[in-house]
Protein backbone atom coordinates (compact mmCIF):
# COMPACT_ATOMS: atom_id res chain seq x y z
CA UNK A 1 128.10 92.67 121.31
CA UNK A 2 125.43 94.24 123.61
CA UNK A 3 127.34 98.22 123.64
CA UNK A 4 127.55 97.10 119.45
CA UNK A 5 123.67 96.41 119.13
CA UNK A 6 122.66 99.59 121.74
CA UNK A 7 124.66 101.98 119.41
CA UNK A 8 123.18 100.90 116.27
CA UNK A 9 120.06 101.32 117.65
CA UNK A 10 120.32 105.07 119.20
CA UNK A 11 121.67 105.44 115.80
CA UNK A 12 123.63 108.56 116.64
CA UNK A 13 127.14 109.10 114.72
CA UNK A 14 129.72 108.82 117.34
CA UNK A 15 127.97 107.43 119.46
CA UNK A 16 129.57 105.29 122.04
CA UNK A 17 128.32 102.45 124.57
CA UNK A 18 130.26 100.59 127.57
CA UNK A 19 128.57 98.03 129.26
CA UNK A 20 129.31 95.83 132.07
CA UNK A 21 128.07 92.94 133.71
CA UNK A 22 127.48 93.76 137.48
CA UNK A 23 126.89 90.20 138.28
CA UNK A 24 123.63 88.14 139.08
CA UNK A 25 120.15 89.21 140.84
CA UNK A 26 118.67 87.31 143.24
CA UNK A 27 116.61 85.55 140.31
CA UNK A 28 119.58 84.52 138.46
CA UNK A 29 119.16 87.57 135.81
CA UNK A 30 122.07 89.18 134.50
CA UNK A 31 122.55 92.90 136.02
CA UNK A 32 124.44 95.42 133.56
CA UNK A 33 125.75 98.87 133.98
CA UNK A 34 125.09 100.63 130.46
CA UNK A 35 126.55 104.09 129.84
CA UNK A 36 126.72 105.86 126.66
CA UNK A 37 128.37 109.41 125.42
CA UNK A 38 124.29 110.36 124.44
CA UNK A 39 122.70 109.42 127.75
CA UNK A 40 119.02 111.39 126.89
CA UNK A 41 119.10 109.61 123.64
CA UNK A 42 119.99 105.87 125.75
CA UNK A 43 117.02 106.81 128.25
CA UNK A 44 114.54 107.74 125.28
CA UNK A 45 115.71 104.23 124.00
CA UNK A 46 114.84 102.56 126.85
CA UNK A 47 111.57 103.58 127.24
CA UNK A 48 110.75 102.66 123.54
CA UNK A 49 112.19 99.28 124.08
CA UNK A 50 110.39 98.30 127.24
CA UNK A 51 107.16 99.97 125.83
CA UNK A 52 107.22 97.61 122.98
CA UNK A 53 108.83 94.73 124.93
CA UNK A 54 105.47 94.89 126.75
CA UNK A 55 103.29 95.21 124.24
CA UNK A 56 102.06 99.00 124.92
CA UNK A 57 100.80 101.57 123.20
CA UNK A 58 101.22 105.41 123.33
CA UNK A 59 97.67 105.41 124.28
CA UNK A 60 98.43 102.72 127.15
CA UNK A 61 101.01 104.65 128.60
CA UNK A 62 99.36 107.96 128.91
CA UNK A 63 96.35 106.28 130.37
CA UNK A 64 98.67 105.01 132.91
CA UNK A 65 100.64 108.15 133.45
CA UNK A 66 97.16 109.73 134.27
CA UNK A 67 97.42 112.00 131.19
CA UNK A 68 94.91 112.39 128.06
CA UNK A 69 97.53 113.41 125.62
CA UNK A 70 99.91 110.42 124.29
CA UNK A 71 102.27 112.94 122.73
CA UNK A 72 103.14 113.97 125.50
CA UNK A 73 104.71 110.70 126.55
CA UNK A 74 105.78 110.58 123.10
CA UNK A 75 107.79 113.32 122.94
CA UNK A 76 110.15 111.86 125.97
CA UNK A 77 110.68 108.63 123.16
CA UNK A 78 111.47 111.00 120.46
CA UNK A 79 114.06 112.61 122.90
CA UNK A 80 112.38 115.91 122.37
CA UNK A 81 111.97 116.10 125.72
CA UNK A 82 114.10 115.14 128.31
CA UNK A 83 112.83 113.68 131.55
CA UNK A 84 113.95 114.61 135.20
CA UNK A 85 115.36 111.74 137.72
CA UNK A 86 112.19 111.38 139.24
CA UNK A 87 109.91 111.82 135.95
CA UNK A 88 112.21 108.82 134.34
CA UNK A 89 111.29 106.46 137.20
CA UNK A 90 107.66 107.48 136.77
CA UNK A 91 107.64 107.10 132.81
CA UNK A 92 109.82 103.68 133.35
CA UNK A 93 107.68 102.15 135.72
CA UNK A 94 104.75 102.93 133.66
CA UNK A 95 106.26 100.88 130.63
CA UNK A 96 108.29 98.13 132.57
CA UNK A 97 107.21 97.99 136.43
CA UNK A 98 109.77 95.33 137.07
CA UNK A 99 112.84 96.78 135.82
CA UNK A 100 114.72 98.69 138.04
CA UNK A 101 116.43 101.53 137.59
CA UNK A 102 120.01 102.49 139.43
CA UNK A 103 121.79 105.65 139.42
CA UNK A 104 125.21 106.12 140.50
CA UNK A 105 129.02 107.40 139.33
CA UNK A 106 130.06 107.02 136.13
CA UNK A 107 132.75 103.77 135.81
CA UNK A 108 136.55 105.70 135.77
CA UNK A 109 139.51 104.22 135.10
CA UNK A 110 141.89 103.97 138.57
CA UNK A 111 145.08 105.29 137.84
CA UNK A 112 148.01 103.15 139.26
CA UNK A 113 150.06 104.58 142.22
CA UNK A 114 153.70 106.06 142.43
CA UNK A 115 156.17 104.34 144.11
């Protein structure tokens, strides 16, 4: 139901979404892997989310980013710009400081041995 609800919202035709529950922090939180076939659109997503999750605005952001200009933090939202590794951790810990962010191979399916 979650990959359902994260593909309405990046709204995006064709758009697909896999998650997969990781297991359990050390908190008791749920940890997910989410991939999608539109991962810029999925990251601009994310940053919307947790921006509004916690209660931000534009002008919030920027001022915590360091920069005058909210557009330009909006424009990584609107996906017209997309964000390097490092600038994603910066913009993401600007909007949610407690949510981490892990990077690592995309899921594959094993293919069963011969013999």
């Amino acid at each position: 139901m979650l990959a359902d609800c994260i593909e309405t919202m990046l709204d995006r035709a064709g758009a697909k979404v896999t998650v997969a529950e990781i297991g359990r922090d050390d908190d008791g939180a749920y940890v997910v892997r989410i991939d999608s076939t539109e991962p810029a659109r999925l990251a601009a997503l994310v940053l919307t989310v947790q921006r509004e999750h916690n209660k931000l605005s534009l002008a919030d952001v920027a001022a915590k980013l360091g920069v005058s200009s909210r557009n330009a933090y909006a424009r990584y939202e609107q996906g017209a710009s997309v964000p390097t590794l490092d600038k994603y951790i910066e913009l993401l810990a600007a909007v949610a400081p407690d949510m981490a962010l892990m990077v690592g191979p995309r899921a594959t399916k094993r293919k069963a041995k011969a013999g």
